[in-house]
Protein backbone atom coordinates (compact mmCIF):
# COMPACT_ATOMS: atom_id res chain seq x y z
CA UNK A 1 104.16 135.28 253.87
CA UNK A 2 101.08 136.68 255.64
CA UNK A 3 98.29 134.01 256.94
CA UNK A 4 94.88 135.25 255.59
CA UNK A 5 92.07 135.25 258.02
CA UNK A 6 89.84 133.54 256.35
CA UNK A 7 92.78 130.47 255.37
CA UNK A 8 91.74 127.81 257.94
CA UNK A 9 91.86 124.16 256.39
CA UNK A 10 89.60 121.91 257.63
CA UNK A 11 90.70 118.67 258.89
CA UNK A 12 91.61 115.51 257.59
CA UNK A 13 92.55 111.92 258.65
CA UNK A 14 95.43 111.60 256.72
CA UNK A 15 96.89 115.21 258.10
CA UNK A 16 96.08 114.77 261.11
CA UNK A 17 99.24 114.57 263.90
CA UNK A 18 97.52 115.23 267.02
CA UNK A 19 94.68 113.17 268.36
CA UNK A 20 91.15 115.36 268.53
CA UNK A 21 90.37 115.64 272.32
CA UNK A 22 88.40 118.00 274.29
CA UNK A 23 90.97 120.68 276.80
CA UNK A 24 92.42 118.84 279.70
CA UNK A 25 93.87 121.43 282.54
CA UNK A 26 95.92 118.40 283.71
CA UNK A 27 97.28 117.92 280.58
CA UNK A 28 97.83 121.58 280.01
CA UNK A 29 99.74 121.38 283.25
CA UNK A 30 101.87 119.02 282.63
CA UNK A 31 102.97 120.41 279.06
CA UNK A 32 103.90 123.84 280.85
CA UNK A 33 105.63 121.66 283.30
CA UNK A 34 108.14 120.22 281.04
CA UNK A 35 108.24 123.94 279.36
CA UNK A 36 109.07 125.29 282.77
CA UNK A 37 111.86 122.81 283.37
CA UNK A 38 114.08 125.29 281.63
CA UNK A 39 113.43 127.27 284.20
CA UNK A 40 113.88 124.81 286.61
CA UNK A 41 117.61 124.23 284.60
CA UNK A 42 117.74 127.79 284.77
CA UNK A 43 117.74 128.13 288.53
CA UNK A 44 119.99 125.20 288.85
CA UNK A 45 123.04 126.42 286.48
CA UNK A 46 123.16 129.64 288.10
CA UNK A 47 122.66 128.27 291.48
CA UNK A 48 125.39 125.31 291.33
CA UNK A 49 128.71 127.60 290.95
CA UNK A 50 128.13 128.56 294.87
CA UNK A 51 129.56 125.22 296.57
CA UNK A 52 132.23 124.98 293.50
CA UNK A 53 133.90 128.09 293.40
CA UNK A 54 136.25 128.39 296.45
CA UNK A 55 137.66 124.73 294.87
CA UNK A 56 138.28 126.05 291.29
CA UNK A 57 139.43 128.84 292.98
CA UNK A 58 142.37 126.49 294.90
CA UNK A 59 142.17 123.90 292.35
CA UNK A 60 143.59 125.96 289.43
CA UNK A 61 145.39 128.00 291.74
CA UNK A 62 143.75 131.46 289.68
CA UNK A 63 143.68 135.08 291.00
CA UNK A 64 140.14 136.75 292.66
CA UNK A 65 139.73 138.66 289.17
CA UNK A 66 140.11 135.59 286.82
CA UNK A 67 138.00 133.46 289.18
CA UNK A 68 135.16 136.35 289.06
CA UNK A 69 135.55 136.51 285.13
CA UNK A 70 135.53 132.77 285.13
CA UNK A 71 131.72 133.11 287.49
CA UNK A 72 130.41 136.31 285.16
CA UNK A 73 131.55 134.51 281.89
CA UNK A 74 128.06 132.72 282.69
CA UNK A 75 125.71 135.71 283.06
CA UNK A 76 127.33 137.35 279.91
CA UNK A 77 126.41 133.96 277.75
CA UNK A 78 122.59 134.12 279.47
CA UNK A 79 122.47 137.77 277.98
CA UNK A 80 123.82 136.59 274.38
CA UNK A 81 121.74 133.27 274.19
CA UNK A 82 118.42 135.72 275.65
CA UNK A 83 119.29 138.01 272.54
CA UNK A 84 119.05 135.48 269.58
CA UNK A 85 116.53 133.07 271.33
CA UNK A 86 113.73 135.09 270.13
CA UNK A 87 114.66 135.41 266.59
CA UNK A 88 115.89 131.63 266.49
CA UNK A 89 112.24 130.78 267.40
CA UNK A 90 110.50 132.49 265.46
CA UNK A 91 112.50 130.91 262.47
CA UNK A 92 112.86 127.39 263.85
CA UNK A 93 109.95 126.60 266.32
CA UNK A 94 109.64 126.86 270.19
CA UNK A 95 110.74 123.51 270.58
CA UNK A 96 114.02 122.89 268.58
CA UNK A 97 115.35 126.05 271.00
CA UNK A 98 114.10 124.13 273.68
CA UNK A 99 115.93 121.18 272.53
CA UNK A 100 119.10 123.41 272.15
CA UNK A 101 118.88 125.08 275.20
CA UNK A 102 119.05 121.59 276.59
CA UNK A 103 121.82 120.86 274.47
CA UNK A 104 124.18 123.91 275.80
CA UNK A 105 123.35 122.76 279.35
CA UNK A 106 124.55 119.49 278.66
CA UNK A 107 127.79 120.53 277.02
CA UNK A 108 128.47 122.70 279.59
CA UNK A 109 127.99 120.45 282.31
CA UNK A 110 130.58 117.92 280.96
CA UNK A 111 132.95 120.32 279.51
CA UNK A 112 132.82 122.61 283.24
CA UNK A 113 133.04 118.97 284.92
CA UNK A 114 136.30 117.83 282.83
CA UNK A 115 137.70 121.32 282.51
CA UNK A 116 141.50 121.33 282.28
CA UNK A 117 141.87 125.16 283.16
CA UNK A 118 139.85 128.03 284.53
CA UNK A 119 139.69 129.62 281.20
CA UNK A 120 137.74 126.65 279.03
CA UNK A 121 135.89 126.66 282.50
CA UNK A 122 134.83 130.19 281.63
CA UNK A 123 134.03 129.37 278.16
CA UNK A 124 131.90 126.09 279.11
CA UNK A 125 130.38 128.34 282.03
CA UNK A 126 129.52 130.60 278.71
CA UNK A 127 127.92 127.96 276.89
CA UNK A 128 125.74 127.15 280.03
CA UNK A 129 125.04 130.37 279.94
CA UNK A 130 123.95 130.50 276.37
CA UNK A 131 121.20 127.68 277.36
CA UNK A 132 120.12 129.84 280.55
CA UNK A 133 119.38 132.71 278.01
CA UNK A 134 117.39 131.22 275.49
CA UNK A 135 115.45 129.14 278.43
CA UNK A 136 114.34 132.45 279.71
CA UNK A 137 113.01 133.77 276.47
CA UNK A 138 111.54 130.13 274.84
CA UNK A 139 109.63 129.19 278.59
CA UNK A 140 107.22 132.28 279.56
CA UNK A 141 107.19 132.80 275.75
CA UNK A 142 105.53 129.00 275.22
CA UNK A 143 103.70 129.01 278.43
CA UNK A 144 102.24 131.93 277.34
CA UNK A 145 101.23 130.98 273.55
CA UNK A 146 99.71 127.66 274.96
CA UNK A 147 97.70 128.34 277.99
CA UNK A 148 93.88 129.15 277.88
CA UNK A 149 93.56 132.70 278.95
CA UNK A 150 91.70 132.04 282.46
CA UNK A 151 95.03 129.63 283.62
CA UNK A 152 97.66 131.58 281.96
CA UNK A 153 98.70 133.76 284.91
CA UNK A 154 99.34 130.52 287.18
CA UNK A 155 100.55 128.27 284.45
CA UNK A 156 102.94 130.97 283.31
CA UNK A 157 103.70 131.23 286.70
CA UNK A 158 105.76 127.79 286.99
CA UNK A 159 108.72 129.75 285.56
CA UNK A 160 109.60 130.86 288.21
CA UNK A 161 108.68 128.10 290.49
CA UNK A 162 110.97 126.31 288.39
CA UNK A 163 113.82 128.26 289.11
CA UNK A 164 113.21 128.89 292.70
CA UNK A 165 113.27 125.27 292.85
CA UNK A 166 116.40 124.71 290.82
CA UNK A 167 117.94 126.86 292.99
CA UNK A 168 117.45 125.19 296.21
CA UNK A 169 117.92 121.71 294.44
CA UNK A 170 121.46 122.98 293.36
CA UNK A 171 122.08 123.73 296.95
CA UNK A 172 121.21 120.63 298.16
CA UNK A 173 123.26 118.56 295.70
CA UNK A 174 125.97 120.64 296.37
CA UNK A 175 125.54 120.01 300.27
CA UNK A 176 124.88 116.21 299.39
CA UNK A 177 128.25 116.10 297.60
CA UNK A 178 130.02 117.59 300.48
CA UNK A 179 128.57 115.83 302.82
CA UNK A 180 130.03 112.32 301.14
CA UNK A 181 133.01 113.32 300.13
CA UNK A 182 133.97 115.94 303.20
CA UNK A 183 134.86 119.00 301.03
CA UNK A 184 134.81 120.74 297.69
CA UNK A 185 138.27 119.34 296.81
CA UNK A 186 137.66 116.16 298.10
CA UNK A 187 137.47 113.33 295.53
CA UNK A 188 134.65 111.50 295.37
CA UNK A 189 133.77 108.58 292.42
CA UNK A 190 135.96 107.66 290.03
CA UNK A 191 138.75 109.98 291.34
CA UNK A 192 137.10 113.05 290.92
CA UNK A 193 137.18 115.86 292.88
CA UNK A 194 133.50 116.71 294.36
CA UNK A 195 133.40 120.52 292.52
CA UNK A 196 133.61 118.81 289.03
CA UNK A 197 130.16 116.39 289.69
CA UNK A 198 128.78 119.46 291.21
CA UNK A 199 128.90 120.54 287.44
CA UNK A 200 128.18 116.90 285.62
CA UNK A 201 124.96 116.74 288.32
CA UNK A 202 123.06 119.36 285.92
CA UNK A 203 123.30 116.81 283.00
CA UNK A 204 120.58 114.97 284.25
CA UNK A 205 117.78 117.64 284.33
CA UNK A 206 119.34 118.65 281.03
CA UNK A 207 118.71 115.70 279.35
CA UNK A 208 115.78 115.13 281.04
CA UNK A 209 114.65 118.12 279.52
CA UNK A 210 116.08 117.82 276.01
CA UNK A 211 114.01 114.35 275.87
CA UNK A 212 110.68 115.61 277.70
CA UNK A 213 110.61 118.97 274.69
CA UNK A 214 110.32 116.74 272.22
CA UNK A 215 107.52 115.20 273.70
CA UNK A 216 105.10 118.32 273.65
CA UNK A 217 103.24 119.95 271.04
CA UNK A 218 104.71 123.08 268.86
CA UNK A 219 103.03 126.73 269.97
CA UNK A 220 99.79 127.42 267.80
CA UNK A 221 100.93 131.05 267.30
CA UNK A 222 104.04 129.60 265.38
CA UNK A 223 102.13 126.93 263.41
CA UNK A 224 99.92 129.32 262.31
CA UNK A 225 102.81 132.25 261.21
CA UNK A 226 104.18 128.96 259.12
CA UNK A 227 100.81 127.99 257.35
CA UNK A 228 100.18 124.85 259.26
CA UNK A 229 96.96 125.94 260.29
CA UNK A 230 95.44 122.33 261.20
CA UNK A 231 98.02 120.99 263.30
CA UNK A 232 97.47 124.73 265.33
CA UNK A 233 93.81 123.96 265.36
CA UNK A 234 94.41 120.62 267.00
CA UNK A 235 96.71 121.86 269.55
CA UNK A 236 93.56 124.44 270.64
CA UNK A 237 91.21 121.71 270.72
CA UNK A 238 93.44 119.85 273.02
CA UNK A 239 94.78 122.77 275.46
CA UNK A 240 92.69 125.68 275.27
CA UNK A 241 88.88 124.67 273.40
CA UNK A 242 86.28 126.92 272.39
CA UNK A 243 85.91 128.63 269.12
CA UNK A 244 88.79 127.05 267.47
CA UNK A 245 88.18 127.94 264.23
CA UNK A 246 87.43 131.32 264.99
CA UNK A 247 91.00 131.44 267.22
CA UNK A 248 92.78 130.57 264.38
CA UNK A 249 91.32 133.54 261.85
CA UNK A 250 92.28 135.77 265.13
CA UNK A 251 95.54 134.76 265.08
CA UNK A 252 95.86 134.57 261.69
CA UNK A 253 94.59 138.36 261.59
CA UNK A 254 97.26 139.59 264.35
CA UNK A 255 99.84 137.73 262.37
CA UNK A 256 99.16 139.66 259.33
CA UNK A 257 101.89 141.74 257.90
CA UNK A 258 104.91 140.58 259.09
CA UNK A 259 107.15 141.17 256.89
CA UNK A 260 109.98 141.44 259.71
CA UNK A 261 108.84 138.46 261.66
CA UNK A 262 112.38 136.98 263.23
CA UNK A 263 114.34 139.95 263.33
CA UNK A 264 114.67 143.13 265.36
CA UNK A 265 113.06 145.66 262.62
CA UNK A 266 109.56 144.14 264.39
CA UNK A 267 110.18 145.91 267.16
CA UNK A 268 111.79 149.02 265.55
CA UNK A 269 109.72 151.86 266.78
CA UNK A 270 110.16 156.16 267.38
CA UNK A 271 110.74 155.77 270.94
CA UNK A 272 114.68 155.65 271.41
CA UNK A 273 114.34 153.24 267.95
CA UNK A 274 111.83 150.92 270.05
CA UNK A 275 108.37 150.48 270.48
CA UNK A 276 106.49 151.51 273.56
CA UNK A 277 105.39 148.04 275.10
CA UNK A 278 109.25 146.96 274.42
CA UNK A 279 110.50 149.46 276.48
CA UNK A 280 107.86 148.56 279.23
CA UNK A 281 109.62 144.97 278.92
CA UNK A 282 112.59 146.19 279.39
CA UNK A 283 111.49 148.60 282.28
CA UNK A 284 110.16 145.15 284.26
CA UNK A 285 113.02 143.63 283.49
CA UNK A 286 115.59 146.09 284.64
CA UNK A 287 113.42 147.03 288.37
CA UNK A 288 112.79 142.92 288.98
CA UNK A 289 116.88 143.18 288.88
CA UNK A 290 117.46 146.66 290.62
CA UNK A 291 115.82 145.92 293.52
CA UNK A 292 119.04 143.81 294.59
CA UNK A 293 117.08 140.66 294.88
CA UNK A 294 119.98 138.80 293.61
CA UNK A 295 122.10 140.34 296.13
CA UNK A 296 120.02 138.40 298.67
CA UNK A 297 120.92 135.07 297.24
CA UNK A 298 124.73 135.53 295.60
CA UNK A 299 125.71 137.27 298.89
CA UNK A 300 123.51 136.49 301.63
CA UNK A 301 125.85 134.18 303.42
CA UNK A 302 128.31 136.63 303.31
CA UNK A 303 126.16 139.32 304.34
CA UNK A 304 124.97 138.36 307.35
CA UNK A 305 128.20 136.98 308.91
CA UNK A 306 129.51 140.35 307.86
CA UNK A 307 126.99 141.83 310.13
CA UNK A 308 127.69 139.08 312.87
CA UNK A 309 125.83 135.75 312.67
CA UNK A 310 127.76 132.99 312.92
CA UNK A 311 128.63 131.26 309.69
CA UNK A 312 126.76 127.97 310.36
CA UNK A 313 123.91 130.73 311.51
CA UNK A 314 124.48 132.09 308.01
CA UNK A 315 123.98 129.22 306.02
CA UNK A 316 120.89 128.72 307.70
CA UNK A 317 119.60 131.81 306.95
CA UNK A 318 120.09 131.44 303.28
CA UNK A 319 118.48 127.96 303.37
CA UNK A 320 115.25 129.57 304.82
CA UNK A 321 115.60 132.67 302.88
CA UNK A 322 115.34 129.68 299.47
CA UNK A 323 112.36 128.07 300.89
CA UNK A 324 110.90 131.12 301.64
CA UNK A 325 111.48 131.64 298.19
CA UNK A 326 109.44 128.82 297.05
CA UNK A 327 107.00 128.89 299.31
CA UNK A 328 105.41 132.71 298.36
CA UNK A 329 105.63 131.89 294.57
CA UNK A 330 102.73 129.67 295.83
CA UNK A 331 101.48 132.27 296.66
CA UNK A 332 101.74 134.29 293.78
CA UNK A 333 100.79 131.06 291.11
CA UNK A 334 96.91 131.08 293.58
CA UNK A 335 96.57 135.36 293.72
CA UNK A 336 97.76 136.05 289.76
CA UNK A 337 94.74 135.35 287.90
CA UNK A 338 92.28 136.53 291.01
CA UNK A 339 93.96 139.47 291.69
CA UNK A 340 95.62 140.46 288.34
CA UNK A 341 99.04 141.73 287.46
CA UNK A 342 99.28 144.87 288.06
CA UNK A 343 98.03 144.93 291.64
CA UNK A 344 100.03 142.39 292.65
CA UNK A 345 103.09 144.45 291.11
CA UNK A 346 102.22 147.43 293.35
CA UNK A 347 101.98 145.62 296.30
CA UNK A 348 105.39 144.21 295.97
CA UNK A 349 107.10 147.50 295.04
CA UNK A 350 105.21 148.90 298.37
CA UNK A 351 106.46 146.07 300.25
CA UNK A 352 110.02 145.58 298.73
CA UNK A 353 110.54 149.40 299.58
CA UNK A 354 109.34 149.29 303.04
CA UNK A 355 111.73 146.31 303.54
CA UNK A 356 114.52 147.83 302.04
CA UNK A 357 114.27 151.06 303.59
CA UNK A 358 114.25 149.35 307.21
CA UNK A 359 117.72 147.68 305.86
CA UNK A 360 119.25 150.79 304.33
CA UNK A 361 118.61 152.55 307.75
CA UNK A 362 119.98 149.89 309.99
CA UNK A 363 122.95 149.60 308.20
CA UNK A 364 123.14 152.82 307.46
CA UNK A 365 122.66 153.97 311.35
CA UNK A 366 124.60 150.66 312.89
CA UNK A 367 127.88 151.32 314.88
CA UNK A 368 130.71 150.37 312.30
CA UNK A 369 133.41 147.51 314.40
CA UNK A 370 136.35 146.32 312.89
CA UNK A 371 135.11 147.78 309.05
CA UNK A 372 131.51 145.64 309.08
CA UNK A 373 128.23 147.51 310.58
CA UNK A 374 127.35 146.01 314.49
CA UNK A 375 123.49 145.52 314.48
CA UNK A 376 123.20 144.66 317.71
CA UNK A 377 119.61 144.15 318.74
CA UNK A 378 118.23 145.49 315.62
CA UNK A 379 119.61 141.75 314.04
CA UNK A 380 116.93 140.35 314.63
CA UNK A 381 114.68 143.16 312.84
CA UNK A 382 116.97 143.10 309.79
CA UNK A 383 116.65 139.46 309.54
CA UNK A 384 113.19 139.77 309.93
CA UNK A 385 113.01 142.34 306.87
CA UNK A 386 115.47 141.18 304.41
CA UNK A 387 112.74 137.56 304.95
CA UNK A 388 109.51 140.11 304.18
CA UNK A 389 111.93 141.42 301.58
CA UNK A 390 112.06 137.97 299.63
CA UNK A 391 108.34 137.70 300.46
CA UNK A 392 107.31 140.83 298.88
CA UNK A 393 109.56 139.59 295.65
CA UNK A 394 108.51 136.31 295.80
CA UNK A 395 104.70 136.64 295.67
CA UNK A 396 104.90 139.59 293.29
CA UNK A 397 107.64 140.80 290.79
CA UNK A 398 109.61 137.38 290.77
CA UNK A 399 106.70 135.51 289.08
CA UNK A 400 104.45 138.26 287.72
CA UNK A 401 107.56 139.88 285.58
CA UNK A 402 107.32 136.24 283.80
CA UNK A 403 104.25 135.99 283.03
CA UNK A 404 104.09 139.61 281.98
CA UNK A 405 106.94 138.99 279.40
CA UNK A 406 104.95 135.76 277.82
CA UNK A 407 101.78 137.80 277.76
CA UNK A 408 101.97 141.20 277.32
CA UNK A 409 103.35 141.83 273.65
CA UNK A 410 101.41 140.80 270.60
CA UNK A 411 101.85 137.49 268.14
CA UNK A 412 104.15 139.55 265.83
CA UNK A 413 106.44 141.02 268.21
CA UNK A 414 106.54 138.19 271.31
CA UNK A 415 110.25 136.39 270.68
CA UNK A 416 111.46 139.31 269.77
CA UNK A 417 110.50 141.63 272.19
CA UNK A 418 110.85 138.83 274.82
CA UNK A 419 114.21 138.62 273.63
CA UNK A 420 115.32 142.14 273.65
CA UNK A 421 113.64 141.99 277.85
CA UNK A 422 114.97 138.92 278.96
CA UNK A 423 118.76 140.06 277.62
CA UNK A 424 118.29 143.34 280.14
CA UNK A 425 117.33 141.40 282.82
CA UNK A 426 120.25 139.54 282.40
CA UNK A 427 122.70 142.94 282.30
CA UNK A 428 120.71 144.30 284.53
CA UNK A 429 121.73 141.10 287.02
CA UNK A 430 124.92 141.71 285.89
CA UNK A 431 125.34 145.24 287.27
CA UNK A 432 123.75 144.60 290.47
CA UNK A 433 126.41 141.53 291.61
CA UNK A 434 129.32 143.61 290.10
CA UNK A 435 128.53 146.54 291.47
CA UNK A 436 127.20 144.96 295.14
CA UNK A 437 131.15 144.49 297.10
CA UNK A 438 131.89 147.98 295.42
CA UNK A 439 128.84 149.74 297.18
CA UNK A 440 129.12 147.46 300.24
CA UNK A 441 132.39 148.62 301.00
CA UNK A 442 131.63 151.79 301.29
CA UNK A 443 128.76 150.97 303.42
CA UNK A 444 125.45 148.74 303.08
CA UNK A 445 123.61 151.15 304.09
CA UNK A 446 124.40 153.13 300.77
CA UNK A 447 123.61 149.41 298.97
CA UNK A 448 120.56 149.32 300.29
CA UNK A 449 119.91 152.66 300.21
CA UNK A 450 120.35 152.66 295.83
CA UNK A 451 117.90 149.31 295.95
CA UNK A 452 115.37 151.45 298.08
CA UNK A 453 115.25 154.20 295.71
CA UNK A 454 114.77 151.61 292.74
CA UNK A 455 111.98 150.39 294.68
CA UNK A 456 110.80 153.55 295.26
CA UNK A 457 110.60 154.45 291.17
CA UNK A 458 109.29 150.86 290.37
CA UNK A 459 105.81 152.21 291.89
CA UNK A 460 105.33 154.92 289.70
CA UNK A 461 106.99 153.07 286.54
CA UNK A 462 103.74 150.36 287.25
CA UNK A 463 100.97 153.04 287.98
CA UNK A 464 102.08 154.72 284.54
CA UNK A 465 103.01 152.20 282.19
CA UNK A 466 102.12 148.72 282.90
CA UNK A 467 98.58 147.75 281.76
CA UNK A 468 96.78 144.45 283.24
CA UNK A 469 96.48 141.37 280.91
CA UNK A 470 94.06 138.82 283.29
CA UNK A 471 91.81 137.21 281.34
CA UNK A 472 92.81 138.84 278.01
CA UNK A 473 93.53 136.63 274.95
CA UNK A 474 97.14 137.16 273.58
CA UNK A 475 95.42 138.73 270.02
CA UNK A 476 93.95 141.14 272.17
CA UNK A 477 97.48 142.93 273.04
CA UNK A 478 98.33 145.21 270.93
């Protein structure tokens, strides 16, 4: 059922469920803060696997290919739970998938910590991944729909903070675990090997966020689609202020009309049986992935003894390239709502391609010894790129794809669309760590050549189709 514009009920003491106050940014803060922690759980699931897998590996005694199945069982849930997130929310509320997200984490942290055999390690590995999914759909989504328009760059930002710092946290806690127990296969408390509480470690963030969702408000955008028009009113009055009443008709008025609200005929359109702005989703999406970012932290390690650092050397390089990590999303969560969106998407596709073309050619040009490219000399300049490389990514398309997905489609289509976006990203992840060992052994310069040329096209695909959003009120987007 439609909201009508002019439907906004005024407010009484016995309705009321939020206490009147004026906007608080600290409060708004720290709401978006416990949205982002699915981020943050995010960053953590996918990051933990990387000090357990060489143990399950030995542990259940399973081939390459089933241990690889058992690793990409995750990223297949993530683009499943991504998929139906969006049309969950809009029936059930931003929170409850919150809730459930937290939920899947937690399930699959015990069941991958107790697991009896690599495949019901798969299939709890799956479940995580169903929570990983819907957390990136539900959090910019939220963020988005709860942020005053002036903060919702940086707030919607903390997404990926979040999962830049999951990541690293992940590593540490795997190195802490090591460290006490002396290996992977070790067994630390209570008899159990170290690998399995690598996996039970995530159910404290995941409870922590199950209990902290049910602590913050609902969106406004969904109260209002569900004719609960004063508890949306309150939520304004606390997070965003101004013309409340006048918000409400506004997003009453976009709201109109949607008869398909919750399914994927909102976003049916005549382009390729999608609408325009969806496909410009799934066009960020796709380049934030084929760029090979991931490539950078799944094989890093790998990659640079390959090339001749030392492995100690190597780890160290990955543990700067993570900070590195965190440090230019700093960056990006102070430039997004100065700057704007769209020029800080072109300057990372400038700088990711300049980066990536320096790679492709030293690889590409490097003396081949014993089957791995030689650098040389020209290590230190490839070290020195891949680093501007995570820059580049960092400070632009990492954070900015986000808080483009949360912001950029209107109050009808959001979930959903986000939904549809956030599943490609996923495949799109997919493809690029399947296909990375392929490429690589025919030569990273050819790797890094095919992320170059991505690069290359992500420039144009932003001059063309993305539009900026700073500063514009989500019933502005059309």
């Amino acid at each position: 059922m439609a909201t009508t514009p002019d439907d906004v009920p005024q407010q009484t003491e016995q309705d009321q469920s939020i206490q009147t106050a004026g906007p608080s940014t600290g409060r708004t803060v720290l709401v978006t803060a416990t949205a982002a922690l699915g981020g943050f759980l995010f960053g953590y699931d996918t990051a933990v696997i990387n000090g357990a897998v060489k143990a399950v590996g030995e542990h259940f005694h399973t081939s390459p290919l089933v241990l690889g199945f058992a690793v990409a069982a995750a990223l297949i849930g993530c683009a499943i739970g991504a998929w139906f997130a969006g049309g969950l929310a809009d029936r059930s509320g931003r929170i409850r998938v919150m809730v459930l997200a937290a939920v899947a984490f937690a399930v699959s942290a015990l069941g991958s910590g107790f697991a009896f055999s690599i495949w019901d390690l798969a299939f709890w590995r799956f479940v995580g991944g169903l929570g990983v999914g819907a957390a990136s759909v539900i959090a910019p989504a939220y963020i988005a729909e709860i942020s005053p328009a002036h903060l919702r760059g940086r707030l919607g930002s903390l997404q990926q903070m979040a999962i830049v710092v999951g990541i690293f946290v992940a590593l540490l806690v795997d190195f802490a675990l090591v460290a006490g127990s002396g290996s992977a296969t070790a067994p630390l408390w209570f008899g159990l090997e170290t690998w399995r509480w690598m996996f039970l470690s995530l159910l404290v963030p995941a409870l922590a966020y199950g209990v902290l969702a049910l602590t913050i408000p609902e969106s406004p955008r969904y109260l209002v689609a569900n004719q609960q028009q004063q508890k949306a009113a309150e939520i304004l009055r606390r997070f965003v202020g101004g013309d409340v009443d006048g918000r409400i008709r506004e997003i009453g008025r976009t709201l109109a009309g949607k008869a398909h609200r919750g399914s994927f005929a909102a976003i049916r359109g005549r382009s390729l049986g999608l609408l325009p702005i969806v496909w410009v989703g799934i066009g960020l999406s796709v380049f934030q992935q084929f760029t090979g970012i991931n490539v950078i932290f799944y094989y890093s390690s790998v990659l640079w003894q390959a090339v001749g650092f030392t492995e100690k050397d190597a780890l160290a390089i990955t543990v700067i390239t993570s900070v590195t990590n965190i440090l230019t999303t700093i960056i990006a969560i102070a430039l997004i709502d100065r700057i704007g969106r769209k020029p800080l998407l072109l300057i990372g596709s400038i700088g990711q391609f300049v980066c990536l073309g320096v790679l492709a050619f030293l690889f590409g040009t490097a003396p081949v010894v014993n089957g791995t490219p030689s650098l040389g000399a020209a290590a230190p300049i490839a070290l020195i790129a891949a680093n501007l490389y995570v820059v580049f990514f960092g400070a632009t398309w990492g954070p900015v794809v986000w808080v483009l997905l949360g912001e950029m489609f209107n109050n009808r289509i959001r979930a959903m669309a986000l939904s549809v976006a956030a599943a490609a990203q996923w495949v799109a992840n997919f493809l690029i760590s399947t296909t990375f060992p392929a490429l690589a052994s025919v030569g990273l310069g050819l790797a890094y050549g095919v992320y170059t040329f991505f690069a290359l096209l992500s420039i144009f695909f932003v001059i063309r189709f993305v539009s900026e959003t700073k500063g514009r009120e989500l019933e502005e987007m059309v």
